[in-house]
Protein backbone atom coordinates (compact mmCIF):
# COMPACT_ATOMS: atom_id res chain seq x y z
CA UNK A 1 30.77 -26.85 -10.94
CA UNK A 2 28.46 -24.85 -8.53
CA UNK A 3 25.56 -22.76 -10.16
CA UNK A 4 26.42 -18.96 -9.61
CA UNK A 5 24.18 -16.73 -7.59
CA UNK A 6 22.86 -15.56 -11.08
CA UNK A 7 21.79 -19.30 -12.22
CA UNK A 8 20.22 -19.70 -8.78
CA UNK A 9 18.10 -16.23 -9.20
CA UNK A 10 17.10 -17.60 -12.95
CA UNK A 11 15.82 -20.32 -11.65
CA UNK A 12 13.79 -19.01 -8.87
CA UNK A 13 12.09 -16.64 -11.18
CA UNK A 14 10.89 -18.98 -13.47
CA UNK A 15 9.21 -20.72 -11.15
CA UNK A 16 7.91 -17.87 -9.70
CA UNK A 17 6.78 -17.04 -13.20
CA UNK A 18 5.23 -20.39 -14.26
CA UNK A 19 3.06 -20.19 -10.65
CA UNK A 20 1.69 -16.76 -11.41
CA UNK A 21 0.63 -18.03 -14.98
CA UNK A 22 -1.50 -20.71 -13.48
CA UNK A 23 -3.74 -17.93 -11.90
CA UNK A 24 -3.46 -16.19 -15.55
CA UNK A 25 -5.78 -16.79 -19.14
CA UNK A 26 -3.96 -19.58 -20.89
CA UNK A 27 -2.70 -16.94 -23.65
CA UNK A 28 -0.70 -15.23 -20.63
CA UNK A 29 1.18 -18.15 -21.34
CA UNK A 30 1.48 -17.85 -24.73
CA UNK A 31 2.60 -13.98 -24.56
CA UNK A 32 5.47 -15.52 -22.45
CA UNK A 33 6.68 -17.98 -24.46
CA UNK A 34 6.71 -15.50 -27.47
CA UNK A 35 9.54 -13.40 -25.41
CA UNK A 36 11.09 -16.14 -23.87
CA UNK A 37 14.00 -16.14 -26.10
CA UNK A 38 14.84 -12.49 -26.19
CA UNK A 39 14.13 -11.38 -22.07
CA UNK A 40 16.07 -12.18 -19.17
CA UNK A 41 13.52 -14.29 -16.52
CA UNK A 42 13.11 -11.03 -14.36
CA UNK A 43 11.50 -9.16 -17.26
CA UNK A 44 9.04 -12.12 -17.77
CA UNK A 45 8.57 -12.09 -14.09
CA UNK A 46 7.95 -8.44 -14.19
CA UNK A 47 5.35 -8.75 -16.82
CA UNK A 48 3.11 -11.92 -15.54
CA UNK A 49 3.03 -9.90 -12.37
CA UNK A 50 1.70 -6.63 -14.23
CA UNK A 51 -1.10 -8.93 -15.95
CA UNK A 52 -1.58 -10.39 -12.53
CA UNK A 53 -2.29 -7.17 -11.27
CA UNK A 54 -4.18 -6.14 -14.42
CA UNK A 55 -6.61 -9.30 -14.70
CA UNK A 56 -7.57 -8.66 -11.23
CA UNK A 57 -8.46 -5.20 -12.09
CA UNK A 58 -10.79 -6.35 -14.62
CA UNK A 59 -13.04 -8.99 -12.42
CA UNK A 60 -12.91 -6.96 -8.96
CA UNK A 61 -13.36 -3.54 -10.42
CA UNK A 62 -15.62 -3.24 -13.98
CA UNK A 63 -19.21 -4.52 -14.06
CA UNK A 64 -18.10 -6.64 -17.13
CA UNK A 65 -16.24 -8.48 -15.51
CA UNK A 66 -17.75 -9.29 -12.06
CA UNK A 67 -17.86 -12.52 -10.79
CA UNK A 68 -15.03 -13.88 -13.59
CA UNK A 69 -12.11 -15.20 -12.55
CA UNK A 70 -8.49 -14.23 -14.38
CA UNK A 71 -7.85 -17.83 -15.37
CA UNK A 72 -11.35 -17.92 -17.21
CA UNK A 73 -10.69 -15.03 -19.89
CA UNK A 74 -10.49 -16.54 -23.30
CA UNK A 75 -9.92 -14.19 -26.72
CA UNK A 76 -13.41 -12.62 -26.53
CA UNK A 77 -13.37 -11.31 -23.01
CA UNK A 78 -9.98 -9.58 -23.95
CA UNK A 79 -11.88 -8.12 -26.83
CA UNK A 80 -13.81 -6.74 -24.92
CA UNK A 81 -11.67 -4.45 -22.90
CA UNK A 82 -11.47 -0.94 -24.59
CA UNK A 83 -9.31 1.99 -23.76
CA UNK A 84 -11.72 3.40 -21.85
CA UNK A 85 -11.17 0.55 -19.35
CA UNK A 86 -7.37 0.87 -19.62
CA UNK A 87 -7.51 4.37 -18.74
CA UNK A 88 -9.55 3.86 -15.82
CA UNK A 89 -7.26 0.88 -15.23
CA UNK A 90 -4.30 3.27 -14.99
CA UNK A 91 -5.81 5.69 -12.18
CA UNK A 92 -6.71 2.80 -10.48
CA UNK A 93 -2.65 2.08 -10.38
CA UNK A 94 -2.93 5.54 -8.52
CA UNK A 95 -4.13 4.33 -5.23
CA UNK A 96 -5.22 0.91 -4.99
CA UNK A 97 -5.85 -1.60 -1.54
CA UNK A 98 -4.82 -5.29 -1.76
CA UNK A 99 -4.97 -7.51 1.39
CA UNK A 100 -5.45 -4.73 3.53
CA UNK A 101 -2.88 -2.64 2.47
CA UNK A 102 -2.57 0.51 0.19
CA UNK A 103 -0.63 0.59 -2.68
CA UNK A 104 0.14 3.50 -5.20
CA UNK A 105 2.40 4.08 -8.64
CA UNK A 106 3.97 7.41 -9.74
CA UNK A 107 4.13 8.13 -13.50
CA UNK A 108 7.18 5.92 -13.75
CA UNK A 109 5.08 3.00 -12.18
CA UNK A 110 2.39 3.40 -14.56
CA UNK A 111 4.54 4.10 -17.39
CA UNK A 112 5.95 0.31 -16.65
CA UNK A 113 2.95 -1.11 -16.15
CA UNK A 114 1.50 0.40 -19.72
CA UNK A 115 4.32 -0.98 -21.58
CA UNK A 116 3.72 -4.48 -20.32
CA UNK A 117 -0.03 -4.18 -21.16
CA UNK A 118 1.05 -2.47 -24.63
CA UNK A 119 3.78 -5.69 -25.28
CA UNK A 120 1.05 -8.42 -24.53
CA UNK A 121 -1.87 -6.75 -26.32
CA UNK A 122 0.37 -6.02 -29.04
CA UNK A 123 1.00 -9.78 -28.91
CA UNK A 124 -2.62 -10.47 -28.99
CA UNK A 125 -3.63 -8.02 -32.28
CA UNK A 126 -0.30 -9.75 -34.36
CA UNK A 127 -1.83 -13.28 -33.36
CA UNK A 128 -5.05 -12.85 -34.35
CA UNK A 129 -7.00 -13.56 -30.70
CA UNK A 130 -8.43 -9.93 -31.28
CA UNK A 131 -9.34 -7.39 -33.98
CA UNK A 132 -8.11 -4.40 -32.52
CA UNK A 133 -5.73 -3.24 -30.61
CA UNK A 134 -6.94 -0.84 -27.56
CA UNK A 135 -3.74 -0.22 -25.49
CA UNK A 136 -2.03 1.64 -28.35
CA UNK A 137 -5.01 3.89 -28.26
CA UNK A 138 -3.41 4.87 -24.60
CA UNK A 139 -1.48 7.63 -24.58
CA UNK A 140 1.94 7.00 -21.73
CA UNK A 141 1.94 9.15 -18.60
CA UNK A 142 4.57 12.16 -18.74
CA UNK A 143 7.63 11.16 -16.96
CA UNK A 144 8.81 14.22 -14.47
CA UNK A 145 12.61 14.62 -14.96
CA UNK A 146 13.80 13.64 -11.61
CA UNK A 147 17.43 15.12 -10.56
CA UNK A 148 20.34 13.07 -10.03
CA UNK A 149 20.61 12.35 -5.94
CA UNK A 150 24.21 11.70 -5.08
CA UNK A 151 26.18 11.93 -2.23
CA UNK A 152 28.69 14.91 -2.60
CA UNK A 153 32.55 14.00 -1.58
CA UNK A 154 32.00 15.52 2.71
CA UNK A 155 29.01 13.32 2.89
CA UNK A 156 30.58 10.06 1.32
CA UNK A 157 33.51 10.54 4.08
CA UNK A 158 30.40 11.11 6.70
CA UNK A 159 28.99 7.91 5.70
CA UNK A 160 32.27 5.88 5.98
CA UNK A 161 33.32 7.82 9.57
CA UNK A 162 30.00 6.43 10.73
CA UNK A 163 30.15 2.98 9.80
CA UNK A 164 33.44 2.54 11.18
CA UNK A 165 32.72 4.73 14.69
CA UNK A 166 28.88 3.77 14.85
CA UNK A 167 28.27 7.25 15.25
CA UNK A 168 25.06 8.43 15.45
CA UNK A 169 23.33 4.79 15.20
CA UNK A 170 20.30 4.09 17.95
CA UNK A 171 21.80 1.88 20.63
CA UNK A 172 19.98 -1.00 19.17
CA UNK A 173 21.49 -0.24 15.11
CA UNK A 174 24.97 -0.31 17.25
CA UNK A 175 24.55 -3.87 18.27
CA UNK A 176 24.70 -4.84 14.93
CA UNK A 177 26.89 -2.58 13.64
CA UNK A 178 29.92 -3.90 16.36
CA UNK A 179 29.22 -7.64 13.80
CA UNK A 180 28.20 -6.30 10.39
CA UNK A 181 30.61 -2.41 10.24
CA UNK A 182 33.60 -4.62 8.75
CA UNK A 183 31.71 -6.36 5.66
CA UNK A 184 29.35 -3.07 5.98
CA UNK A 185 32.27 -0.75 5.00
CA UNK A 186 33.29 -3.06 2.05
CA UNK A 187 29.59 -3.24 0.39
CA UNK A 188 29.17 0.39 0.69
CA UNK A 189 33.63 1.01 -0.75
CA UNK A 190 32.54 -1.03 -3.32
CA UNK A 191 29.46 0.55 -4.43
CA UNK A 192 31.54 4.15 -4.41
CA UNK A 193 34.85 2.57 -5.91
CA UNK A 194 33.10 0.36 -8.49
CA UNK A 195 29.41 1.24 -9.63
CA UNK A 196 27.98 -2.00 -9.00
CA UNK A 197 24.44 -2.86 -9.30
CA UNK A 198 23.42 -4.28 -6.01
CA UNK A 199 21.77 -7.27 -7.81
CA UNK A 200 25.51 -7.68 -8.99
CA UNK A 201 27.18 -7.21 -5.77
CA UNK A 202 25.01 -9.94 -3.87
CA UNK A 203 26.27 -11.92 -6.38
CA UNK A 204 29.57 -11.98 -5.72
CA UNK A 205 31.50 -15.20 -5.09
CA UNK A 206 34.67 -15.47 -2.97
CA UNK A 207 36.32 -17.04 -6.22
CA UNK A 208 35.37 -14.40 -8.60
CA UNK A 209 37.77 -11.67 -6.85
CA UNK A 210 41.62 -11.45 -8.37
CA UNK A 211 43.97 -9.02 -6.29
CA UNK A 212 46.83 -9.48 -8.88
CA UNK A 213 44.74 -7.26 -10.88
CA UNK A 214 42.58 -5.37 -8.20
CA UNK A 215 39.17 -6.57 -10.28
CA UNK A 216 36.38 -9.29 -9.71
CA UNK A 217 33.85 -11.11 -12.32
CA UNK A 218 30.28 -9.93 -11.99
CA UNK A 219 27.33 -10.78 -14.21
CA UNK A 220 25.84 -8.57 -15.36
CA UNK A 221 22.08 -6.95 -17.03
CA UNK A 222 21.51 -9.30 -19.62
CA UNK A 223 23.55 -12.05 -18.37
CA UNK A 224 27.01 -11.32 -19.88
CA UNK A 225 30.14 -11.49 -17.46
CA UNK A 226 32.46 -8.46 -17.01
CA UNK A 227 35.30 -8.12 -14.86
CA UNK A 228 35.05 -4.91 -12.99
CA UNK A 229 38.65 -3.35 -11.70
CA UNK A 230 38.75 -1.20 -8.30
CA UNK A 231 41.29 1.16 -7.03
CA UNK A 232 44.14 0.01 -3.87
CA UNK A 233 41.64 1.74 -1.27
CA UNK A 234 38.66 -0.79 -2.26
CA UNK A 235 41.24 -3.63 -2.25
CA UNK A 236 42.39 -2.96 1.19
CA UNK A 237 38.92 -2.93 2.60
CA UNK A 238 37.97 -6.28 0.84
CA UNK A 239 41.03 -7.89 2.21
CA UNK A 240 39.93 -7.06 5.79
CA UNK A 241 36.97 -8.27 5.29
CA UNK A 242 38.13 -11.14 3.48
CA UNK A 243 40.03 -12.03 6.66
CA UNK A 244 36.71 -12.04 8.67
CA UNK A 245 34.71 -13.73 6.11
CA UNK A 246 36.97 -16.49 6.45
CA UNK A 247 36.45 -17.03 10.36
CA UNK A 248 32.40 -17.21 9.16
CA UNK A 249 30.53 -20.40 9.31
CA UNK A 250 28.22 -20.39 6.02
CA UNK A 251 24.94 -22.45 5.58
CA UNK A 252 24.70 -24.93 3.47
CA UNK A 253 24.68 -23.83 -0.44
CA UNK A 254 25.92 -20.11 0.51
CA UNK A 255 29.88 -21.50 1.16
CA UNK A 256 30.81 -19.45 -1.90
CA UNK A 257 29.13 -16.11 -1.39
CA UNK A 258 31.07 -13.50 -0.80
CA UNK A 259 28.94 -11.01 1.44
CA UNK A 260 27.01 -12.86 4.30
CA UNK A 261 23.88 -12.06 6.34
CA UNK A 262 23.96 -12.04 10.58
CA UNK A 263 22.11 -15.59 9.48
CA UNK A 264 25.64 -16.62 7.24
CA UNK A 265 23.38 -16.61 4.08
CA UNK A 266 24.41 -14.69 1.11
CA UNK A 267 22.94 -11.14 1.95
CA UNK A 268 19.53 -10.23 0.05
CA UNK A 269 19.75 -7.40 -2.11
CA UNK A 270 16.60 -5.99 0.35
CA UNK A 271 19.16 -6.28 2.94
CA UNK A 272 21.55 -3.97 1.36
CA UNK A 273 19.08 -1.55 0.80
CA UNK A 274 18.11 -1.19 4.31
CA UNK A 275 21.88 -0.86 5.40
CA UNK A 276 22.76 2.14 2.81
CA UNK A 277 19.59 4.00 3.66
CA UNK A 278 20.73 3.64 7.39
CA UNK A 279 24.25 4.80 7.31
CA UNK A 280 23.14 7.64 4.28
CA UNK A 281 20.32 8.70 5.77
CA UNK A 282 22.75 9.72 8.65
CA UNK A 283 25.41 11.20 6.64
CA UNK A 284 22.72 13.16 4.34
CA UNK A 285 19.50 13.75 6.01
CA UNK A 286 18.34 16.53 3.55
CA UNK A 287 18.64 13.82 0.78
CA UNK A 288 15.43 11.64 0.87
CA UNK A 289 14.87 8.17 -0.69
CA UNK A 290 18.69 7.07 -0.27
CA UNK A 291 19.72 3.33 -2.22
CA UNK A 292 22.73 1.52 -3.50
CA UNK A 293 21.68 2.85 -6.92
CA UNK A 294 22.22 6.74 -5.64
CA UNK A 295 25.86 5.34 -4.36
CA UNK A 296 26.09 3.83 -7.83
CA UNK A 297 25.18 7.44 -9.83
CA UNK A 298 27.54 9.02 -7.27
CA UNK A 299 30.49 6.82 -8.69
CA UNK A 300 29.20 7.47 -12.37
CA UNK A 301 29.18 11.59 -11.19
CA UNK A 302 32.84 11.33 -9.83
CA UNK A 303 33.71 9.17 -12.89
CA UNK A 304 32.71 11.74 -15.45
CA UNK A 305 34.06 14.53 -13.65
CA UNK A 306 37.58 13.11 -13.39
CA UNK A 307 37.65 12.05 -17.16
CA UNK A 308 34.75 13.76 -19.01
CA UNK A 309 34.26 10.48 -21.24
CA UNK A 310 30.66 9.33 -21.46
CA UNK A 311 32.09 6.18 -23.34
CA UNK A 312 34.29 5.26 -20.48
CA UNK A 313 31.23 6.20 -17.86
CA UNK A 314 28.88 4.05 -19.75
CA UNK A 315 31.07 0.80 -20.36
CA UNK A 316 31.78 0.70 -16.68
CA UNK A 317 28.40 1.09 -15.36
CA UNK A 318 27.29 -1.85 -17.65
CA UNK A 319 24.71 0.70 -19.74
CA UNK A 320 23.62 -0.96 -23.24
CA UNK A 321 22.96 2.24 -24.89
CA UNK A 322 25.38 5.41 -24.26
CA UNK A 323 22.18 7.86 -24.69
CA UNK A 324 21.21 5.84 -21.00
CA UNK A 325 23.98 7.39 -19.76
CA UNK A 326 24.36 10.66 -21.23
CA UNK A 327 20.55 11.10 -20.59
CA UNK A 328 21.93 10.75 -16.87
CA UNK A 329 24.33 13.09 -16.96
CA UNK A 330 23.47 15.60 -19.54
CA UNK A 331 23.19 17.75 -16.57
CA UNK A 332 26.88 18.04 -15.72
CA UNK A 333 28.04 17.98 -19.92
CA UNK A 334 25.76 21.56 -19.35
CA UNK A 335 28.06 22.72 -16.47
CA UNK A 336 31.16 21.43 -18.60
CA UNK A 337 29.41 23.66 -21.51
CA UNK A 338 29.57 26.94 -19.48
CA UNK A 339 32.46 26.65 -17.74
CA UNK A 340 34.46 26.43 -21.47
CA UNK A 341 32.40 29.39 -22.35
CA UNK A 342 33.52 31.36 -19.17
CA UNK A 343 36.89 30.15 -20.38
CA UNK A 344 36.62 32.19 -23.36
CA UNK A 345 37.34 35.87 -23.69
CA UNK A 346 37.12 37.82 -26.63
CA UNK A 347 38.98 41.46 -25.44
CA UNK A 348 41.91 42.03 -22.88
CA UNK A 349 40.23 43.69 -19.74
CA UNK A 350 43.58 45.07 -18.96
CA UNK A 351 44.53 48.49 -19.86
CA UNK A 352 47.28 48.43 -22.78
């Protein structure tokens, strides 16, 4: 039996995470193994890349440090990092230059970034390769609540009209758009009929889709399998694509993916993201900073208003923890809130 998309992605990332640890203090290595059995690969990946980023802090930018190299630490170097350097660590996250080019991390970033330094130093103080612990002496950065961006129900039918027509597209986007608008339309139906995760939806295999029941297996956060279910208009879109697909020639190991690139490889989740921003940009220029992930809260939005349960909402957006989602939409539960107190009235305005 084939590996799925998922297996394939494991795999990549743990090799990607093994060649990052060479560059790493052996005890990087250590850290990882300690989580190994309760993170999915892309959280290990996520965190030898912060201590990448953080070990070449230390040698290129404190005094300490100069001259070291990140695979040379051993226990009493990382003793001697205080919270002092952490701090100065995390404005550095602010603005920083690496191979010429300029990179910078909001709150969130640093807030990320600080909870993989916390996780391994914590690691460290329980293990006994230092006394103290000086990343829990670092207070996290304030997270600014951020509204929901979704696309209302006029701009969602914008967004469609303009895939299909190529409307408003520079001559060059309309090229591709006359080969890609057919499996275009059915990424971007299923993002708004379904609430996939994009990382989900490149994942998709012709085989896991079932039309006597209008649903299709995806594997999910985690690495459990669901079966998501989509409405007739989704289904009629995936069968016309569906009918194209099969005229496609794929490249060798991408026969079973469902959504191909111009190259007949199973589409990158980077190229998704370029696609939505093009077509959403167009159908909602006010609305900056446009992904698959502000299609998926628009699905969530239209969800909850249609049944106002935050069980259902959560369950079908994959969400571990209910509070994720009610923390999402705690906005619209307030608009619920007033309209049943408008609803209310206490005295007859007529005259009796």
């Amino acid at each position: 039996m084939p590996e799925t998309y998922a297996q394939q992605r494991a795999k990549e990332l743990q090799i990607l995470t093994r060649d990052t640890l060479r560059e790493l203090p052996g005890v990087c290595y250590d850290f990882i193994m300690a989580i190994d059995s309760t993170t999915q690969p892309l959280t290990r990946y996520a965190y030898v890349s912060d201590l990448k980023l953080f070990f070449a802090f230390l040698c290129d930018e404190l005094p300490k440090f100069a001259g070291r190299k990140p695979a040379d630490f051993e226990a009493e170097d990382l003793a001697r990092v205080t919270s002092r350097d952490i701090h100065m660590y995390l404005d550095y996250l602010g603005l920083y230059v690496k191979d010429d080019v300029e990179f910078s991390n909001d709150n969130l970033g640093k807030m990320r970034k600080l909870a993989s330094l916390r996780s391994f130093y914590k690691f460290l103080y329980k293990n006994g390769y230092i006394e103290a612990d000086p990343a829990a002496l670092v207070d996290m950065p304030k997270r600014k609540k951020k509204p929901i961006i979704r696309l209302e129900i006029d701009e969602v039918a914008r967004m469609l009209d303009y895939v299909e027509s190529g409307e408003m597209l520079s001559e060059q986007q309309k090229k591709y758009n006359e080969h890609t608008r057919t499996r275009d339309l059915a990424i971007l139906t299923l993002f708004l009929g379904t609430g996939i995760r994009v990382s989900e939806l490149v994942g998709i295999n012709i085989g896991d889709i079932d039309f006597s029941i209008n649903g299709f297996m995806v594997t999910r956060k985690g690495g459990n399998q669901a079966i998501l279910y989509f409405p007739d208009e989704v289904a009629d879109v995936l069968k016309r694509y569906l009918k194209l697909r099969q005229t496609l020639t794929p490249q060798p190991g991408h026969e079973e993916a469902l959504f191909l690139s111009l190259q007949n490889r199973r589409i990158s989740v980077r190229a998704v993201q370029v696609m939505v921003k093009k077509y959403a940009s167009q159908a909602a220029p006010l609305k900056k900073h446009l992904s698959p992930h502000k299609l998926r809260s628009t699905f969530g939005t239209n969800l909850y208003r249609e049944t106002g349960d935050i069980y259902l909402v959560a369950d079908v957006l994959g969400h571990s923890d209910v509070n994720t989602t009610r923390k999402h939409y705690a906005a619209m539960t307030d608009d619920r809130r007033r309209l049943a107190a408008k609803s209310v009235h206490l005295r007859d305005d007529g005259n009796d």
